[in-house]
C-alpha atoms as a PDB file:
ATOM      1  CA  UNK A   1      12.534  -7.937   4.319  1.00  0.00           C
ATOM      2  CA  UNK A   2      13.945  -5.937   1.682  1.00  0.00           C
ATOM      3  CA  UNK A   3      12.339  -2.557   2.628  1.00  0.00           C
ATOM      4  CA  UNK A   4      13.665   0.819   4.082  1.00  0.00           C
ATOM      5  CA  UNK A   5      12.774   3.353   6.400  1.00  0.00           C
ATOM      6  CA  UNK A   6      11.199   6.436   5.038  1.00  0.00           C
ATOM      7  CA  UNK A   7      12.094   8.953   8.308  1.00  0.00           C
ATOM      8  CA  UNK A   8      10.062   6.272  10.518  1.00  0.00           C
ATOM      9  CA  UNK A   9       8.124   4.410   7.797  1.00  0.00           C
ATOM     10  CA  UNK A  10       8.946   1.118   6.247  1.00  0.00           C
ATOM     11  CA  UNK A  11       8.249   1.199   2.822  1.00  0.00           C
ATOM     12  CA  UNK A  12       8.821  -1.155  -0.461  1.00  0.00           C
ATOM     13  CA  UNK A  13       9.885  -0.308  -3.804  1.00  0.00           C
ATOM     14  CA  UNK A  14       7.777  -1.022  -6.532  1.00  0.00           C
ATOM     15  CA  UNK A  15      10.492  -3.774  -8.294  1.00  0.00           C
ATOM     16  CA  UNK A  16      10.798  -5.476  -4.727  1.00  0.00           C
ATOM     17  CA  UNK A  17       7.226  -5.714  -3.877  1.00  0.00           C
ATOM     18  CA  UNK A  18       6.613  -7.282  -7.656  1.00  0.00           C
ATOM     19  CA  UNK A  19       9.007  -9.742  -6.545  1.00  0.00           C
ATOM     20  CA  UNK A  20       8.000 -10.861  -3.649  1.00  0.00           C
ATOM     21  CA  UNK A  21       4.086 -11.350  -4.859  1.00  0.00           C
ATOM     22  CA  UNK A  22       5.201 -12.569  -7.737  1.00  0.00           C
ATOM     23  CA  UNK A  23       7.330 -15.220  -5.461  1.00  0.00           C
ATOM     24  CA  UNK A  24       4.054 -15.837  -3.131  1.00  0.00           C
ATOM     25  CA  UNK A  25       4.767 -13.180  -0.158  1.00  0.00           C
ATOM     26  CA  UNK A  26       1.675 -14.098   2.403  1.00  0.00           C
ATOM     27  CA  UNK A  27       0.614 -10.249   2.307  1.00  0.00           C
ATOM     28  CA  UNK A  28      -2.421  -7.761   2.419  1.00  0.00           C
ATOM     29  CA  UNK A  29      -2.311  -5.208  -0.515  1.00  0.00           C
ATOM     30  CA  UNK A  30      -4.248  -2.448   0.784  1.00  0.00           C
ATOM     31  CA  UNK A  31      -5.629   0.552  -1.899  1.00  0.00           C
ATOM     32  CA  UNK A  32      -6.205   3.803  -0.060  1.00  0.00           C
ATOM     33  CA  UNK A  33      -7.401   5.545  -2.621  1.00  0.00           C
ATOM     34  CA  UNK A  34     -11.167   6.683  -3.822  1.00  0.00           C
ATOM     35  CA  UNK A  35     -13.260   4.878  -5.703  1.00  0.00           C
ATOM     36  CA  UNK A  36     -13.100   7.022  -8.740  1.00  0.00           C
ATOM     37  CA  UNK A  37      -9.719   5.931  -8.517  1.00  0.00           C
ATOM     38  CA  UNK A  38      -9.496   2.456  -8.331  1.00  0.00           C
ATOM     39  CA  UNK A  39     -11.945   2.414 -11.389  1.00  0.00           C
ATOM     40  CA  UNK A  40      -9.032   4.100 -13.902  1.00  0.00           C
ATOM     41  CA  UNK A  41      -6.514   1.423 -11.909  1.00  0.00           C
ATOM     42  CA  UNK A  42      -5.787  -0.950  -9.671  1.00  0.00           C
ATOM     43  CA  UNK A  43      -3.620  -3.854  -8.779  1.00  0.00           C
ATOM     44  CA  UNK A  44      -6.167  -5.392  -6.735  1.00  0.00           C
ATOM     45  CA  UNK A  45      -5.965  -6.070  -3.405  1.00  0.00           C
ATOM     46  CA  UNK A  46      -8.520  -4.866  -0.580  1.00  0.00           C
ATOM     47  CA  UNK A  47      -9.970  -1.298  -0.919  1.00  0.00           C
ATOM     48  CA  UNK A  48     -10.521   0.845   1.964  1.00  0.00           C
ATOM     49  CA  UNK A  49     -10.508   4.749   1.354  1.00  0.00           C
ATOM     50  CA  UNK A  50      -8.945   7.047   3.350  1.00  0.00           C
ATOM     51  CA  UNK A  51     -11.724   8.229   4.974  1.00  0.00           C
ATOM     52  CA  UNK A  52     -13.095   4.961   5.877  1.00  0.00           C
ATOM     53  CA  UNK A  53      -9.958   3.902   7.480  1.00  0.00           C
ATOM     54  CA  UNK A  54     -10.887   4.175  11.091  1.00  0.00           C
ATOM     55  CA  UNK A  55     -13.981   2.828  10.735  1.00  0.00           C
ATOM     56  CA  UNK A  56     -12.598  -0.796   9.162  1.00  0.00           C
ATOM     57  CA  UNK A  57      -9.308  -1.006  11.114  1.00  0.00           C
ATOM     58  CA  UNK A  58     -11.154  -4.618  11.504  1.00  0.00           C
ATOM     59  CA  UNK A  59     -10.280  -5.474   8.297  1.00  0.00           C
ATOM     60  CA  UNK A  60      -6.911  -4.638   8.423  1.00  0.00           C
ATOM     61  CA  UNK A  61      -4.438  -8.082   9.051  1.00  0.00           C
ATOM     62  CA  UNK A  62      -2.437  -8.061  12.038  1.00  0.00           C
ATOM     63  CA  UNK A  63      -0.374 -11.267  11.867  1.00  0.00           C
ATOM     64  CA  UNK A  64       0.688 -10.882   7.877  1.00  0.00           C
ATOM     65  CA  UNK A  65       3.031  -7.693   6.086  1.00  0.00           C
ATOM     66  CA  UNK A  66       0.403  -5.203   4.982  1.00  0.00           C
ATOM     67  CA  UNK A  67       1.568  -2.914   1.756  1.00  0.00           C
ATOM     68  CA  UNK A  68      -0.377   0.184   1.884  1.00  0.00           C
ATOM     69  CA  UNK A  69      -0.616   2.164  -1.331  1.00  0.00           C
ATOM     70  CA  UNK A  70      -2.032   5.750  -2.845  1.00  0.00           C
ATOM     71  CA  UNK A  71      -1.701   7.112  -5.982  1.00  0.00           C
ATOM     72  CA  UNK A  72       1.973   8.168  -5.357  1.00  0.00           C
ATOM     73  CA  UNK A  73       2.640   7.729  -1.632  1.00  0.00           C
ATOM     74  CA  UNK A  74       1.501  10.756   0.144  1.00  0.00           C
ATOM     75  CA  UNK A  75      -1.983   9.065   2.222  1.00  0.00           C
ATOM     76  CA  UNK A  76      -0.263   5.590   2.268  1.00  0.00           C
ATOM     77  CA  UNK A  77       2.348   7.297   4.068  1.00  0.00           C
ATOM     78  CA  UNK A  78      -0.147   9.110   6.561  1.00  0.00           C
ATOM     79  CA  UNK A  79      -2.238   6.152   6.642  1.00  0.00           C
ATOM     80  CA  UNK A  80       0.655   3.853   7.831  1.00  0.00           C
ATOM     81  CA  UNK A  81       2.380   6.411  10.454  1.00  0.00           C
ATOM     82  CA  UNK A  82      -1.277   6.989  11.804  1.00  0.00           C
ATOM     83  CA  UNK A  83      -1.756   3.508  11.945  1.00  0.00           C
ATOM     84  CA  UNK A  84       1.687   2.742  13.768  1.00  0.00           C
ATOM     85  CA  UNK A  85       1.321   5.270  15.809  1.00  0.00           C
ATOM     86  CA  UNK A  86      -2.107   5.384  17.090  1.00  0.00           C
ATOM     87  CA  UNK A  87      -3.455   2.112  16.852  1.00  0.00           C
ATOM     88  CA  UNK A  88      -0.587  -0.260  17.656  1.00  0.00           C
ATOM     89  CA  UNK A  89      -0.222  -1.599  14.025  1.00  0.00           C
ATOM     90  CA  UNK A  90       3.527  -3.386  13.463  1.00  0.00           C
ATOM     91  CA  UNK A  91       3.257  -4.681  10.058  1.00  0.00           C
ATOM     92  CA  UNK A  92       2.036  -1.872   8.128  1.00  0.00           C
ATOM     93  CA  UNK A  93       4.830  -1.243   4.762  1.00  0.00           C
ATOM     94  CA  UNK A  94       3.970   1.719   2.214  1.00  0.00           C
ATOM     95  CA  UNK A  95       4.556   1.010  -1.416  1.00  0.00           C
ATOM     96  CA  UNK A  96       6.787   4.113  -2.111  1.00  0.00           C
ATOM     97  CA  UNK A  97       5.173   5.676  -5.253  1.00  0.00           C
ATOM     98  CA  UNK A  98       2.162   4.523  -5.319  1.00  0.00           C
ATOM     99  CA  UNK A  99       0.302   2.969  -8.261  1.00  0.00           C
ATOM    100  CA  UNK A 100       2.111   5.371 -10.759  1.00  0.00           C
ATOM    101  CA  UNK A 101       5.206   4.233  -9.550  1.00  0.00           C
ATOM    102  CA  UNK A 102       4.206   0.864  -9.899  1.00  0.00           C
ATOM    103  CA  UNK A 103       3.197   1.227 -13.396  1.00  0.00           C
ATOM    104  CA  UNK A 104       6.302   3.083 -14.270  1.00  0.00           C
ATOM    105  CA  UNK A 105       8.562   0.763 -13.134  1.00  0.00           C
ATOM    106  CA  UNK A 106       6.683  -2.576 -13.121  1.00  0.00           C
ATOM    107  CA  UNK A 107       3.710  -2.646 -15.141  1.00  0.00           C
ATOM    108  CA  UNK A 108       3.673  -0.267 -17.948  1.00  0.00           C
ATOM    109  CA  UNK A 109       0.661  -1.144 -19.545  1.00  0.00           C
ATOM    110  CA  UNK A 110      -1.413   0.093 -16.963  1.00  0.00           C
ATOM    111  CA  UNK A 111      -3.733   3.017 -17.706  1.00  0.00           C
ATOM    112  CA  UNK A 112      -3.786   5.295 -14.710  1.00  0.00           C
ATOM    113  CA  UNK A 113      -4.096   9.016 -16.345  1.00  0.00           C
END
């Protein structure tokens, strides 16, 4: 699938995950960040903060990849080995980095400061 283990966490670089969307890869992108956030940047997907996680696990895909991301990878991380661990989730991939790493190494012209 073209992602690593992070101690027990798959994850997906930045430059791979561009790939694959940009080659069609059936996914959820999931934004774990705040609102506040989001409204400086985003690469779309389906927003669901934190906080709110356990309450919308509904809305959460089973039967496709899910790439969870953060700001730079600490909550995706927690979300996804939470997730795993918890509630029985198999599909769940972090985007190592985050958003800043994505617009470091993939999309520069994003403003996230």
């Amino acid at each position: 699938m073209g992602s690593a283990l992070l101690g027990d966490i798959p994850f997906i670089d930045p430059e791979e995950y561009d790939r694959r969307r940009q080659a069609g890869w059936e996914h959820q992108l999931i934004d774990v960040r705040e609102p506040y956030e989001v409204e400086i940047c985003g690469m779309g997907g389906h927003h669901i903060p934190m906080g709110e996680i356990l309450d919308r696990l509904h809305e959460i895909q089973r039967d496709i990849p899910v790439v969870v991301h953060c700001r730079a990878g600490n909550r995706s991380i927690a979300v996804v080995q939470a997730l795993t661990s918890r509630h029985g989730f198999d599909n769940l991939i972090d985007l190592r980095g985050g958003v800043m790493a994505f617009k470091d190494q993939v999309d520069g012209t994003m403003n996230c400061d």
